[in-house]
N, C-alpha and C. Protein backbone atom coordinates (compact mmCIF):
# COMPACT_ATOMS: atom_id res chain seq x y z
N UNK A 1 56.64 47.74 128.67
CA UNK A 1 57.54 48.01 129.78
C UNK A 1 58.87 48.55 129.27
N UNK A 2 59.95 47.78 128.28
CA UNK A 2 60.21 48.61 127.25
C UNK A 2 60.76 50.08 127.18
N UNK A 3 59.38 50.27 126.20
CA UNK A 3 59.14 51.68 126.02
C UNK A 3 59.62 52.56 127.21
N UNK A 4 58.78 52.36 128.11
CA UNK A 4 58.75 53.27 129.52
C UNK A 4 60.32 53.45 130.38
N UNK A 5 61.00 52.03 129.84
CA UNK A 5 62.51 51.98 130.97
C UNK A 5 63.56 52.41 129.82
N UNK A 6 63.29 52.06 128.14
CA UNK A 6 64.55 53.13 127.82
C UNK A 6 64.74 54.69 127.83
N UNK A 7 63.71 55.62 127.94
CA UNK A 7 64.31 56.77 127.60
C UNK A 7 64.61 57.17 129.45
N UNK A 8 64.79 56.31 130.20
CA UNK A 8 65.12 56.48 131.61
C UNK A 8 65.99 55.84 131.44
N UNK A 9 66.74 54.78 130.95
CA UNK A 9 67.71 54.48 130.82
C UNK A 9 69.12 55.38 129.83
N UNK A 10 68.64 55.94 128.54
CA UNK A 10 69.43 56.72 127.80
C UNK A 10 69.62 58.16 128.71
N UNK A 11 68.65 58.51 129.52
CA UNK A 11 68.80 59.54 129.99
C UNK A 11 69.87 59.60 131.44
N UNK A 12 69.97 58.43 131.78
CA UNK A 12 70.91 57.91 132.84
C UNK A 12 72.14 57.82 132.43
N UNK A 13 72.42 56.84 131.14
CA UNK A 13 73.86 56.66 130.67
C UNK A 13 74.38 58.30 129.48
N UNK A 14 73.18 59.32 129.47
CA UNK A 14 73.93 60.38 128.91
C UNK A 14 74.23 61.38 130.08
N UNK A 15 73.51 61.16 131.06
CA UNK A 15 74.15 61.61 132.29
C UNK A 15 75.49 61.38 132.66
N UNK A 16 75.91 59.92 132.95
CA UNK A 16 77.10 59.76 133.72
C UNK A 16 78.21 59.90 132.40
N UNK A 17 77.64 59.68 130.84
CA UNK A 17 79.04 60.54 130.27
C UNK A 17 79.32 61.36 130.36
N UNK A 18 78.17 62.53 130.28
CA UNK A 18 78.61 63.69 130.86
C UNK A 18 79.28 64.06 132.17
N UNK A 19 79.05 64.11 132.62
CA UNK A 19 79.79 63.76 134.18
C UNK A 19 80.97 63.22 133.94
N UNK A 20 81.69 62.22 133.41
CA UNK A 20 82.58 61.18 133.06
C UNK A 20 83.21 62.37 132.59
N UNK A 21 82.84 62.92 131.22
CA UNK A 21 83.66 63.78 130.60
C UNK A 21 84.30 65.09 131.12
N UNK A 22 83.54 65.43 131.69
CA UNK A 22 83.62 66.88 132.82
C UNK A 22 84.98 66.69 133.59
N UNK A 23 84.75 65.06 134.28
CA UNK A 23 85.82 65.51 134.95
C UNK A 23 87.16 64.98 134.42
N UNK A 24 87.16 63.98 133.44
CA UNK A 24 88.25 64.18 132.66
C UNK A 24 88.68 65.11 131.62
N UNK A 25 87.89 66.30 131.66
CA UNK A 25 88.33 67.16 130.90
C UNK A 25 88.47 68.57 131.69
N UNK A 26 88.33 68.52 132.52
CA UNK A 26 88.59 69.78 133.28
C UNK A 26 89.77 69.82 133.48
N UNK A 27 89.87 71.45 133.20
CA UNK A 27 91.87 71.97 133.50
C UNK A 27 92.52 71.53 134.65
N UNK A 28 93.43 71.52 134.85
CA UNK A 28 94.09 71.04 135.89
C UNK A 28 94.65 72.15 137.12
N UNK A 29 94.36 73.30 136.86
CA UNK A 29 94.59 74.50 137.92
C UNK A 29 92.91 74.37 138.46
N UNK A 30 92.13 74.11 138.43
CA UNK A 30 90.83 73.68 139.12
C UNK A 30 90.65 72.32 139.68
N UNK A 31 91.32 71.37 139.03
CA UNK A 31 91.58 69.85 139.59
C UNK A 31 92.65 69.82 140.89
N UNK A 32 93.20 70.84 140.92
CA UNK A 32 94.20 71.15 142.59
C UNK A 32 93.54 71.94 143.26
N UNK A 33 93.32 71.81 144.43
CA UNK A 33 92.70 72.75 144.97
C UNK A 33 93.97 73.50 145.92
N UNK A 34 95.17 73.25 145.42
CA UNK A 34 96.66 74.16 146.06
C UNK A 34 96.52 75.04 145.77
N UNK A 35 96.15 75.16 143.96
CA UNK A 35 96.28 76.62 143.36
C UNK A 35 95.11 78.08 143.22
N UNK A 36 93.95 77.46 144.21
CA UNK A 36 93.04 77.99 144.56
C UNK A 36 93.94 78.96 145.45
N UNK A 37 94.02 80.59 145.29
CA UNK A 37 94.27 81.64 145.53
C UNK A 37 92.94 82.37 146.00
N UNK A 38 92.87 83.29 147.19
CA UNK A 38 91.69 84.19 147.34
C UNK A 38 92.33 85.58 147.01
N UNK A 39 91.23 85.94 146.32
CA UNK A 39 91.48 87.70 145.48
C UNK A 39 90.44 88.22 146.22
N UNK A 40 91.51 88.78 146.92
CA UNK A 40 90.67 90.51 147.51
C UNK A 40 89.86 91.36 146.96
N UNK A 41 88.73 91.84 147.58
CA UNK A 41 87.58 92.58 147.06
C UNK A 41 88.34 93.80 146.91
N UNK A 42 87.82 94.43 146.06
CA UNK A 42 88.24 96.01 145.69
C UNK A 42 86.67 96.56 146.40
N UNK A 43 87.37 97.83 146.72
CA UNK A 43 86.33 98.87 147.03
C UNK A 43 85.49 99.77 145.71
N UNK A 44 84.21 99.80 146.04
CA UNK A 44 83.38 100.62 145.12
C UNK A 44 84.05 102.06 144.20
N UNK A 45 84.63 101.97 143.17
CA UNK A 45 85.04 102.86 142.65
C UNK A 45 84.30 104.64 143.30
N UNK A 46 83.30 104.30 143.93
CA UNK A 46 82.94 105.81 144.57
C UNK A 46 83.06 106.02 145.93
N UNK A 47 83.55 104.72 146.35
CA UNK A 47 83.79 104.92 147.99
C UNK A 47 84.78 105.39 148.18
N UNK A 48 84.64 106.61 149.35
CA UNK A 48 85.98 106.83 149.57
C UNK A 48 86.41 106.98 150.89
N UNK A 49 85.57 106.05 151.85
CA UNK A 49 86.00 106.08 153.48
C UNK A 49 87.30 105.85 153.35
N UNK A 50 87.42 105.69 154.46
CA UNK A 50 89.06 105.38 154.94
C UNK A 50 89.82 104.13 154.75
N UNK A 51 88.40 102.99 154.95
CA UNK A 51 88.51 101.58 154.54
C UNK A 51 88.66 101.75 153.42
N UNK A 52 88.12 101.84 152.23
CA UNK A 52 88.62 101.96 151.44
C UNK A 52 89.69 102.42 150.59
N UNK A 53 90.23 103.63 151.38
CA UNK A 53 91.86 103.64 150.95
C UNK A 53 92.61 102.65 151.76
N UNK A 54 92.54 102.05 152.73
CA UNK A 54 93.50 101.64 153.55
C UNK A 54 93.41 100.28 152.55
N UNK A 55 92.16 99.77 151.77
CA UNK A 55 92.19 98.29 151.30
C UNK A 55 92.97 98.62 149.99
N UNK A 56 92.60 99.84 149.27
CA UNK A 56 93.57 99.98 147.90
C UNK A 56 94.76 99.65 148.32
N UNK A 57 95.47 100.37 149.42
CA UNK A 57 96.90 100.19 149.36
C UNK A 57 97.47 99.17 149.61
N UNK A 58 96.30 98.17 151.13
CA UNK A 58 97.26 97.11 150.75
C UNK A 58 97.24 96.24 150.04
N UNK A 59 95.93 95.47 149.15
CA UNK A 59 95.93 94.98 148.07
C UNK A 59 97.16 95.46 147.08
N UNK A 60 97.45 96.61 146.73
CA UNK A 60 98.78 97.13 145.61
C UNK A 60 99.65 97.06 146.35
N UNK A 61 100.29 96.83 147.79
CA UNK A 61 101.64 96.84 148.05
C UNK A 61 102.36 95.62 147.49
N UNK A 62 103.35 95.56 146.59
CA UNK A 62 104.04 94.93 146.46
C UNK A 62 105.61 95.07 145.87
N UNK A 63 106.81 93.84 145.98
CA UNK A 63 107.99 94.41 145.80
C UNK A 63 108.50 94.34 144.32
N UNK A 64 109.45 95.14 143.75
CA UNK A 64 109.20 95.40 142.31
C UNK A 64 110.34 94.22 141.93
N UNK A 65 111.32 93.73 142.66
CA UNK A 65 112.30 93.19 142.82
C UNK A 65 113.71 93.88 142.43
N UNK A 66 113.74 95.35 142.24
CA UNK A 66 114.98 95.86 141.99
C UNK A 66 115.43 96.44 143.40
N UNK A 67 116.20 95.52 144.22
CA UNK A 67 116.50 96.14 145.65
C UNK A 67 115.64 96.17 146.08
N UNK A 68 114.82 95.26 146.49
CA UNK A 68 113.67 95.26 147.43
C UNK A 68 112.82 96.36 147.62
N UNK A 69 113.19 97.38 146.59
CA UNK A 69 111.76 98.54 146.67
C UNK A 69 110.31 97.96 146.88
N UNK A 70 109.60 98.69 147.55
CA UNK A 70 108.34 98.15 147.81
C UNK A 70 107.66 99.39 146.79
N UNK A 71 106.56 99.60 146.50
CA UNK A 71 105.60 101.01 145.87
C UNK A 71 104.14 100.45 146.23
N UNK A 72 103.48 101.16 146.26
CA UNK A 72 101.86 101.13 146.37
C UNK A 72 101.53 101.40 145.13
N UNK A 73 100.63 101.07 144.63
CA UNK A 73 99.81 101.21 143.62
C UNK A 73 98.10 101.54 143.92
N UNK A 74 98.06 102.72 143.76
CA UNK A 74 96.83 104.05 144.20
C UNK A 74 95.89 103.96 142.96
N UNK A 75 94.74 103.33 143.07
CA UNK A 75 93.97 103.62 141.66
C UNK A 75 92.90 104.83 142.15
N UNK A 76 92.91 105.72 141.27
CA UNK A 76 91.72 107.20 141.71
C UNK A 76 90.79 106.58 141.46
N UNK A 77 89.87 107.19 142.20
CA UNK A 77 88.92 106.75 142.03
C UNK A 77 87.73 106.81 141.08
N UNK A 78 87.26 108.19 140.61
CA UNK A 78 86.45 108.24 139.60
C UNK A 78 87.13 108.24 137.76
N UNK A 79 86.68 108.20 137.00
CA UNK A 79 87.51 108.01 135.79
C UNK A 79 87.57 109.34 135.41
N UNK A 80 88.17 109.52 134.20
CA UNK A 80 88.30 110.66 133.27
C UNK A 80 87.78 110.84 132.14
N UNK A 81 86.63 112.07 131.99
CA UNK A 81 86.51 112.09 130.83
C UNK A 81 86.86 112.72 129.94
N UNK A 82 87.31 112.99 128.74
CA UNK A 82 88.41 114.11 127.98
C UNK A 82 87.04 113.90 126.79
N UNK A 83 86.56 115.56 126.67
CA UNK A 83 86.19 115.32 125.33
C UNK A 83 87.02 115.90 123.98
N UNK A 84 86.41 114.90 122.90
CA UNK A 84 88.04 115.85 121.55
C UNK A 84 86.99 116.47 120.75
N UNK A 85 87.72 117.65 120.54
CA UNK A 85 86.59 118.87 119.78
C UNK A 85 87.30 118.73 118.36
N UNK A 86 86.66 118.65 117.24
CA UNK A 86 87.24 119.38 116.27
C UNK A 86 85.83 120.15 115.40
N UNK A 87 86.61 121.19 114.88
CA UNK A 87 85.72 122.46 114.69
C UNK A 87 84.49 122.82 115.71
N UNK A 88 85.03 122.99 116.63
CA UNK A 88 84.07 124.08 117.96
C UNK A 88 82.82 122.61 117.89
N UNK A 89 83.32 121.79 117.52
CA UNK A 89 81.77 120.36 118.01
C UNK A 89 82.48 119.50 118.67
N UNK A 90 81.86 118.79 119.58
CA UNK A 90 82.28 117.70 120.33
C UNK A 90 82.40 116.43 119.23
N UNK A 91 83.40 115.79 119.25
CA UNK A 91 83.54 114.79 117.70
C UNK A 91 83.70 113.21 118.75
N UNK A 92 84.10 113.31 119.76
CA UNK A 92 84.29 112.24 120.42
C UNK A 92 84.56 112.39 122.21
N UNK A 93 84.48 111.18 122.92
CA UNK A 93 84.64 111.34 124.48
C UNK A 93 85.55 110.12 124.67
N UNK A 94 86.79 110.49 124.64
CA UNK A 94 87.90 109.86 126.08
C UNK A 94 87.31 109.60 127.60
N UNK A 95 87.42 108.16 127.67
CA UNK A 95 87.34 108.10 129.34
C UNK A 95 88.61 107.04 129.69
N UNK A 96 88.90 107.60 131.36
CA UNK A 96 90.03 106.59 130.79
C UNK A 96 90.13 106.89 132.49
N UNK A 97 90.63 105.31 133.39
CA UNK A 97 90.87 105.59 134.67
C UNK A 97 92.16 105.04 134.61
N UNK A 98 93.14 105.80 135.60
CA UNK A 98 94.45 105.92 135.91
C UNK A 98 94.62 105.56 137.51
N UNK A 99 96.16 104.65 137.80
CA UNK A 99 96.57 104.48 139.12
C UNK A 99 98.16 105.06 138.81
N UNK A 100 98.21 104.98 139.63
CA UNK A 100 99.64 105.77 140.13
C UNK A 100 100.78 105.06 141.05
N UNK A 101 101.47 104.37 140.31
CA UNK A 101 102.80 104.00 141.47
C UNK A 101 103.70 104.69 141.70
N UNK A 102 103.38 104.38 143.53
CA UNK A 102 104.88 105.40 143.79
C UNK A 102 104.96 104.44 145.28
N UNK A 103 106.46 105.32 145.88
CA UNK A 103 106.87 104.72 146.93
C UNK A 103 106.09 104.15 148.10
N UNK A 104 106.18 103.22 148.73
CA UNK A 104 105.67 102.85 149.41
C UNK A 104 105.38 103.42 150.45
N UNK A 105 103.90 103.74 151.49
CA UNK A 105 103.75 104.50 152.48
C UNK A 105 103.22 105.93 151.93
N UNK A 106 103.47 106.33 150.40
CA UNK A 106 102.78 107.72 150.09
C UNK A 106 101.16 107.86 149.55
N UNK A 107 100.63 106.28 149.93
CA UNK A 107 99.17 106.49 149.40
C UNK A 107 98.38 107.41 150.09
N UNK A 108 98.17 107.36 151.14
CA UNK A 108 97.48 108.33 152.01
C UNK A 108 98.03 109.83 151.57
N UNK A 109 98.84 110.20 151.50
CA UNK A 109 99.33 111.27 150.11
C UNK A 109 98.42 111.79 149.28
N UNK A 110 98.39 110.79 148.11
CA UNK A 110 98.06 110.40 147.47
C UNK A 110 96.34 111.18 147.42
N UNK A 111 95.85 110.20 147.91
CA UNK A 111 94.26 110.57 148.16
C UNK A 111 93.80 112.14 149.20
N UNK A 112 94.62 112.51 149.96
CA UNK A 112 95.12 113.95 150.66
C UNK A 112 94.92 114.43 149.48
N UNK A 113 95.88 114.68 148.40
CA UNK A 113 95.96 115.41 146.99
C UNK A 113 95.44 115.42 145.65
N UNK A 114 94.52 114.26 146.06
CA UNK A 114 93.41 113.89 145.04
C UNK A 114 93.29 114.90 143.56
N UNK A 115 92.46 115.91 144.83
CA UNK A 115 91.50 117.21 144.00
C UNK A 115 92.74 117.90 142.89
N UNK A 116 93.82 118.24 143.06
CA UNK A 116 94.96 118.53 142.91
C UNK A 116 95.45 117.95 141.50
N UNK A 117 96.02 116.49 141.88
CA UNK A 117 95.93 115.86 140.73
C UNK A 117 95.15 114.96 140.16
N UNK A 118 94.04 115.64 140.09
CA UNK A 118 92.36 115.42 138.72
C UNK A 118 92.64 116.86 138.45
N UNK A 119 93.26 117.53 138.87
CA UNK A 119 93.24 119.36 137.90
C UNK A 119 94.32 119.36 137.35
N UNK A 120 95.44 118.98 137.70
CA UNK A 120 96.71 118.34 136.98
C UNK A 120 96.48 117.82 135.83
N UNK A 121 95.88 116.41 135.98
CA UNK A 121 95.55 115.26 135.14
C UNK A 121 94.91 115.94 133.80
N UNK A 122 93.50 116.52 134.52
CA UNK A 122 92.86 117.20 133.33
C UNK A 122 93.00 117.54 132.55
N UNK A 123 94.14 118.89 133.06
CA UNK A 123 94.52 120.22 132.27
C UNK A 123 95.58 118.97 131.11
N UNK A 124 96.30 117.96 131.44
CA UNK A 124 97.16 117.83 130.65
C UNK A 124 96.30 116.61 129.64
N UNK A 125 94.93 115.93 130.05
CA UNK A 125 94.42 115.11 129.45
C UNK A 125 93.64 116.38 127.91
N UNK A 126 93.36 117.09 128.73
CA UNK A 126 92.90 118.24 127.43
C UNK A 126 94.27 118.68 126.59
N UNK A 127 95.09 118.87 127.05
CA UNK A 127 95.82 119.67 125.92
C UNK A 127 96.47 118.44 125.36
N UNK A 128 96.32 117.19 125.74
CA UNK A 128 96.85 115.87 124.37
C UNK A 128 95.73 115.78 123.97
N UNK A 129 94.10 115.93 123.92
CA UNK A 129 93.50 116.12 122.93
C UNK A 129 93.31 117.10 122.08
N UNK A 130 93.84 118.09 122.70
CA UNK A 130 94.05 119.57 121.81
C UNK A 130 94.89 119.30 120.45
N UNK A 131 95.80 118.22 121.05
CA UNK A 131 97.10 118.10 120.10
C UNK A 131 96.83 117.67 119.10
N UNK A 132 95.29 116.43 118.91
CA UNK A 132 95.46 115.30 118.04
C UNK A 132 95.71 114.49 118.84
N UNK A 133 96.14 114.15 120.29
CA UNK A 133 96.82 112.99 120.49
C UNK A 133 95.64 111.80 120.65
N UNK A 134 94.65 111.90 121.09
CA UNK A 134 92.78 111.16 120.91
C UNK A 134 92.45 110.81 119.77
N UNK A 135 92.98 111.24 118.11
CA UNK A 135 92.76 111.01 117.21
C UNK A 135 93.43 109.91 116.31
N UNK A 136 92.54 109.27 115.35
CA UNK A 136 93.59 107.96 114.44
C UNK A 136 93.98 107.14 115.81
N UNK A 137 95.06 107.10 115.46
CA UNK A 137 95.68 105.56 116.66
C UNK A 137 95.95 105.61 117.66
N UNK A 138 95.25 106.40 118.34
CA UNK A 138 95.56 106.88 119.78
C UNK A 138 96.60 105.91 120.97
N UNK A 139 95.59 105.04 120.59
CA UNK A 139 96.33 103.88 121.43
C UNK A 139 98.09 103.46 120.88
N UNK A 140 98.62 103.80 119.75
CA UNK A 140 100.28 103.59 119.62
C UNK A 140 101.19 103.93 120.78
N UNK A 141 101.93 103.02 120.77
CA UNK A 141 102.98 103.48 121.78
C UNK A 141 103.45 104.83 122.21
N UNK A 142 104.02 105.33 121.03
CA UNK A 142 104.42 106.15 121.37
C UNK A 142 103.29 107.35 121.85
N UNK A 143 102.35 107.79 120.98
CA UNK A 143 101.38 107.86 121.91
C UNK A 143 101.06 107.99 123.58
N UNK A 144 100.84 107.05 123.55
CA UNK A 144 100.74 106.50 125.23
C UNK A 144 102.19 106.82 126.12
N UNK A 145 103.34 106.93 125.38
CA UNK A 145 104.68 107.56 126.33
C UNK A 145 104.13 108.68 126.16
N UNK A 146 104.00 109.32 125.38
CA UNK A 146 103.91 110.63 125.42
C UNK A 146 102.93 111.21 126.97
N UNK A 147 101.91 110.69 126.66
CA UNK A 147 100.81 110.73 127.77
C UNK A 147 101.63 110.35 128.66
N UNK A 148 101.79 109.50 129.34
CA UNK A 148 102.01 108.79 130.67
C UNK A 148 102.94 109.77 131.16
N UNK A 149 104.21 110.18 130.14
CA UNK A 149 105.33 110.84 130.71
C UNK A 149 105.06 112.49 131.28
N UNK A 150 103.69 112.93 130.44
CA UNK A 150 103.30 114.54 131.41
C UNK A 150 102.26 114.16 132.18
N UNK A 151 101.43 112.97 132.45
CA UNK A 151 100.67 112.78 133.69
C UNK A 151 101.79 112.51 134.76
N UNK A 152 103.15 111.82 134.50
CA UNK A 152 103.94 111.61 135.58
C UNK A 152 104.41 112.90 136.13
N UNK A 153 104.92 113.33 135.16
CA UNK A 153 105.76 114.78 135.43
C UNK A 153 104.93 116.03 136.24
N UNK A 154 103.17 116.10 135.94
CA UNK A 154 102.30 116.57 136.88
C UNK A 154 102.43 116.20 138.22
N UNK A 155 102.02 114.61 138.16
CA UNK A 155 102.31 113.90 139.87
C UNK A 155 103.52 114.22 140.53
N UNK A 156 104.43 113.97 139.84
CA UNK A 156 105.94 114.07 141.10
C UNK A 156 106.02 115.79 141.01
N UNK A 157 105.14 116.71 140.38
CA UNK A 157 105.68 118.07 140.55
C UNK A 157 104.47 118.30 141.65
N UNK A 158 103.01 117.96 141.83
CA UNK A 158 102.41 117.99 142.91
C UNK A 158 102.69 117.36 144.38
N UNK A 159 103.12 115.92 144.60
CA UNK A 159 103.53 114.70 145.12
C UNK A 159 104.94 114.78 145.77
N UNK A 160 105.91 115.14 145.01
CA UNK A 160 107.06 115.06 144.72
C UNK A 160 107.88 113.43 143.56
N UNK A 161 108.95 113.12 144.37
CA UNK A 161 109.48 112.23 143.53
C UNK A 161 109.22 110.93 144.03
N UNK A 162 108.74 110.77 144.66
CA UNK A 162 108.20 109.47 145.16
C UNK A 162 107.04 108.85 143.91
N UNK A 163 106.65 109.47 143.21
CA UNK A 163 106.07 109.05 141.86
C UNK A 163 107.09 108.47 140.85
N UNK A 164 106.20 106.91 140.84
CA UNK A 164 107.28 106.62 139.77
C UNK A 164 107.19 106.82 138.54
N UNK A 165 105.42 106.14 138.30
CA UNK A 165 104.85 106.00 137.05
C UNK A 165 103.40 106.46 136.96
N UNK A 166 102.42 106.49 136.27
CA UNK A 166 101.31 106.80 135.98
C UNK A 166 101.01 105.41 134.71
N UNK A 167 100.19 104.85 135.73
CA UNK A 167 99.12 103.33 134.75
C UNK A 167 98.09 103.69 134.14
N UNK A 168 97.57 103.80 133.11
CA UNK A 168 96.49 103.81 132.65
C UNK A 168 95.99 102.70 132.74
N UNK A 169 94.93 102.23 133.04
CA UNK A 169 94.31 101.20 133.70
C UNK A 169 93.14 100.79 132.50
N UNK A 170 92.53 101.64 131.94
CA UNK A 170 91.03 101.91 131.20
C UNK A 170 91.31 103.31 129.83
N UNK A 171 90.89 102.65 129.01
CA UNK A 171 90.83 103.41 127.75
C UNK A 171 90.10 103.33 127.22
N UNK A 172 89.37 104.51 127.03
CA UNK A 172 87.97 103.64 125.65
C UNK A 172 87.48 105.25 125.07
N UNK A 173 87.20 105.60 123.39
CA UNK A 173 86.53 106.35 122.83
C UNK A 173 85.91 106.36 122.54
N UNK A 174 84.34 107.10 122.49
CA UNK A 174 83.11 106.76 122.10
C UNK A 174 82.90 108.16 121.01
N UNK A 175 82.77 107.79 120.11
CA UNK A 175 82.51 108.41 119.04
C UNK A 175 80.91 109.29 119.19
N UNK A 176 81.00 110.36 119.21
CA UNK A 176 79.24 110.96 119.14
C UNK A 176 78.59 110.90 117.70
């Protein structure tokens, strides 16, 4: 009889330590249920009804706190791919998706001018790989000012000045 009631018994008392332990060891932003926040669904990076811009923008409206500026934050929708050539061969592929803050109320703008700036974007994502700028450490700061500051300077010259910044959101090189 024994036999038959301990491994139902060990299997009982390694139960409730476990259990025991779980919940004295669980973090404490899950032990409140105050700090339980709901995060808004994003729309399908290929959708592009109307719902779906109207949910980008207001999910990104928020205030920056310098004088109560408000900006939207516009993520495009499909990514970018930049390929880097050296000697007339494809040596590698840039992809990389970008959002765009600017004043508040210019998203619908924004997506209006889409086609516009992805030919913008392009032309200037190719000629920083033309440069070298895709190559060695791409990712360095300075680097990345460099970039950000002629994807901006495209937007507010399509857009106007209601562009503040240009986010790179996604970076990645895949070597062929």
């Amino acid at each position: 009889m024994l036999k038959k009631l301990l491994p139902v018994l060990l299997v009982l008392i390694g139960l409730g330590g476990g259990i025991g332990a779980g919940l004295a060891l669980r973090p404490e932003h899950i032990a409140d249920d105050t700090v339980h926040a709901e995060v808004p669904e994003t729309a399908d990076a290929h959708d592009t009804t109307e719902d779906a811009k109207d949910d980008h923008a207001e999910a990104s409206h928020e205030a920056d706190g310098h004088g109560g500026a408000a900006f939207d934050y516009v993520k495009l929708n499909n990514q970018f791919v930049v390929p880097v050539v050296h000697e007339e061969l494809v040596e590698s592929l840039v992809v990389m998706s970008l959002s765009i803050e600017v004043e508040a109320g210019l998203s619908d703008t924004v997506y209006e001018r889409e086609p516009k700036l992805r030919d913008g974007f392009l032309q200037v994502l190719f000629d920083h790989a033309n440069m070298g700028g895709f190559e060695g450490e791409f990712t360095n700061s300075n680097n990345m000012d460099v970039l950000r500051g002629a994807l901006t300077e495209v937007a507010q010259d399509i857009l106007g000045k209601g562009v503040t910044s240009i986010l790179i959101t996604d970076l990645a090189r895949q070597d062929v």
